[in-house]
N, C-alpha and C. Protein backbone atom coordinates (compact mmCIF):
# COMPACT_ATOMS: atom_id res chain seq x y z
N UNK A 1 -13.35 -1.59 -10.06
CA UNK A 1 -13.21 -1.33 -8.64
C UNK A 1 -11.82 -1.76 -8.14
N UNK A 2 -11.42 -2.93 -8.82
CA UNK A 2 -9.94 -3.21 -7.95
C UNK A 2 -8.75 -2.18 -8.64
N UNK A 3 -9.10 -1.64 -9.73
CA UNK A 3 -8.13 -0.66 -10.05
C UNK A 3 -7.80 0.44 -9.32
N UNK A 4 -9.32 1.02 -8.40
CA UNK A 4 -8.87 1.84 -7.62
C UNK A 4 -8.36 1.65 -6.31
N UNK A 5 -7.86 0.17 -5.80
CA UNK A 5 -7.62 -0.12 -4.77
C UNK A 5 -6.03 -1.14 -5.35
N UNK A 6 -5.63 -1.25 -6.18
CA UNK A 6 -4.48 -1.91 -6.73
C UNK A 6 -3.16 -1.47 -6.17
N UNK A 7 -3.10 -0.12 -5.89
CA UNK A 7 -1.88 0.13 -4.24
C UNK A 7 -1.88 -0.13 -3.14
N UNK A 8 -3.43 -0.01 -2.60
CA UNK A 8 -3.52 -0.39 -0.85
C UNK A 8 -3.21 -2.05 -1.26
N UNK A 9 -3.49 -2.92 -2.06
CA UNK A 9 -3.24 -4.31 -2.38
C UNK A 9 -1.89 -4.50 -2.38
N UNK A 10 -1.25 -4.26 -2.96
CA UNK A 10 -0.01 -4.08 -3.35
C UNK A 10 1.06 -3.88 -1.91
N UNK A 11 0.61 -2.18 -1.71
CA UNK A 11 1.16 -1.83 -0.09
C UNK A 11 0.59 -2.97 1.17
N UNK A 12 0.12 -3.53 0.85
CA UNK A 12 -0.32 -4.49 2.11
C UNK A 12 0.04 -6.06 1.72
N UNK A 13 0.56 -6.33 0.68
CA UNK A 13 1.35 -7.30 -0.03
C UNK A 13 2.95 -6.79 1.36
N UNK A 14 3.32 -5.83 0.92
CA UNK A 14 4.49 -5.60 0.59
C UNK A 14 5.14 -4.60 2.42
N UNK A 15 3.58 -4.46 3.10
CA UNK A 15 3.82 -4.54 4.22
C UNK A 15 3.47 -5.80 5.32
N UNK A 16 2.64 -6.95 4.76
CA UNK A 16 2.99 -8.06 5.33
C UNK A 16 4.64 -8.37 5.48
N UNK A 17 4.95 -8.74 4.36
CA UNK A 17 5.96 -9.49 4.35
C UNK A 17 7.42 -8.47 5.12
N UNK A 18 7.37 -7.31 5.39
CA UNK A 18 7.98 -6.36 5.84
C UNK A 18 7.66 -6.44 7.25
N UNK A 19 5.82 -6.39 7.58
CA UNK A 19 6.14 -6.98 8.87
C UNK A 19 6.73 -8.29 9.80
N UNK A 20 6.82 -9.38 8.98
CA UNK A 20 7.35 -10.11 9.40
C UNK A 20 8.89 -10.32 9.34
N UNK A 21 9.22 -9.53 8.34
CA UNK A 21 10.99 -9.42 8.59
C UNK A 21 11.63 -8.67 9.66
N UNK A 22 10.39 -7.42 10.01
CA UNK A 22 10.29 -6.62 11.63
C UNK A 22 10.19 -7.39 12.85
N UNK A 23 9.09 -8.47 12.41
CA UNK A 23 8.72 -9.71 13.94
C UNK A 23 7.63 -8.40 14.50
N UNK A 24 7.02 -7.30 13.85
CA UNK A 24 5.98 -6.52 13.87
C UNK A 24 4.91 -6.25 12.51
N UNK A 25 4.03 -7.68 12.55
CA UNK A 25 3.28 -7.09 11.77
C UNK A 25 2.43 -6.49 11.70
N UNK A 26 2.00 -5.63 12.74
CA UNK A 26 1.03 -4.18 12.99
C UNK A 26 1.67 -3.11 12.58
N UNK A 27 3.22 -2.80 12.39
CA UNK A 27 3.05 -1.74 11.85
C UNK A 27 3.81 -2.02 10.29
N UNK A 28 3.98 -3.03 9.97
CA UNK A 28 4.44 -3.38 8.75
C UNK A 28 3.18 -3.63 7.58
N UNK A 29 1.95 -3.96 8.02
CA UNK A 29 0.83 -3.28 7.92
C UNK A 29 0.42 -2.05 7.22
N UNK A 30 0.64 -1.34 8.56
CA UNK A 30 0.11 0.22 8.47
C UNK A 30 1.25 0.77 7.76
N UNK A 31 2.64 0.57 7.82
CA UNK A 31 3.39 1.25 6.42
C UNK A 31 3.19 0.55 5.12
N UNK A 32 2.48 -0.54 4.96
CA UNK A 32 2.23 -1.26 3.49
C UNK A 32 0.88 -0.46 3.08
N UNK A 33 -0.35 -0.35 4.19
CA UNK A 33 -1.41 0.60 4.01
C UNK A 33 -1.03 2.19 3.48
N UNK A 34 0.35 2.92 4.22
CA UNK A 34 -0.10 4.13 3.77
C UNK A 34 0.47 4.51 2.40
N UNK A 35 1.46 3.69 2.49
CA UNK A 35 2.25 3.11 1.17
C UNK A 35 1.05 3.47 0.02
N UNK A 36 0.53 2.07 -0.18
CA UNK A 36 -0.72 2.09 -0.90
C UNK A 36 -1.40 3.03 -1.36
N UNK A 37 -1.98 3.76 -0.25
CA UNK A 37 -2.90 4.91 -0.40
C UNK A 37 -1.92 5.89 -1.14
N UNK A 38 -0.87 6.04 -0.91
CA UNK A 38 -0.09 7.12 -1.64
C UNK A 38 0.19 6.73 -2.93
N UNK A 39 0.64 5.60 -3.20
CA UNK A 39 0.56 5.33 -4.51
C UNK A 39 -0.75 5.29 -5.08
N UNK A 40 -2.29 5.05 -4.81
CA UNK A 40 -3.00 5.55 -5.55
C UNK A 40 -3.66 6.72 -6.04
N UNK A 41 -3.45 7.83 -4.68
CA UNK A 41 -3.70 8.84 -4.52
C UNK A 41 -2.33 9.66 -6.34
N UNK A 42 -1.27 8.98 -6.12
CA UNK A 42 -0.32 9.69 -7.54
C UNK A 42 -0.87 8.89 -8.63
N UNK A 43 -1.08 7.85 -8.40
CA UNK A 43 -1.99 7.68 -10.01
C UNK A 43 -3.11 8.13 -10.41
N UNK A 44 -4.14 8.32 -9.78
CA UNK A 44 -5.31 9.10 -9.61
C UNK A 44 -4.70 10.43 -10.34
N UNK A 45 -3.78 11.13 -9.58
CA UNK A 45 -3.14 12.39 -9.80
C UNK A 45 -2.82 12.24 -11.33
N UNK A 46 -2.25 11.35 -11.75
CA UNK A 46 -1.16 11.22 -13.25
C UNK A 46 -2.22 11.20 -14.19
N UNK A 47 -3.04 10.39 -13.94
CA UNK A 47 -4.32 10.22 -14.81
C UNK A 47 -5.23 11.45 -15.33
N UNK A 48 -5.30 12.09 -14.02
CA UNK A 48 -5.82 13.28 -14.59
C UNK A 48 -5.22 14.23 -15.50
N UNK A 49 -3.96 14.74 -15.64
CA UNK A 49 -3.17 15.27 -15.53
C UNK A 49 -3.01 15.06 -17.48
């Protein structure tokens, strides 16, 4: 299960710390979230492939 969630983890790692270099961490957040989702959505993709 955490394999399929190992980007939104990652993207929300990596949009915390982004939001706070903004002094906005609501949307440093939501770009670490969509981040995420896109990177799992291309591994998902590669895997099949």
């Amino acid at each position: 299960m955490m394999e399929e969630n190992r980007g939104v983890a990652i993207g929300l790692a990596i949009g915390v710390a982004l939001g706070v270099a903004l002094d906005n961490i609501a949307v440093g957040i939501a770009l670490g979230v969509v981040f995420g989702l896109l990177y799992d959505r291309r591994q998902k993709r590669d895997e099949e492939a």
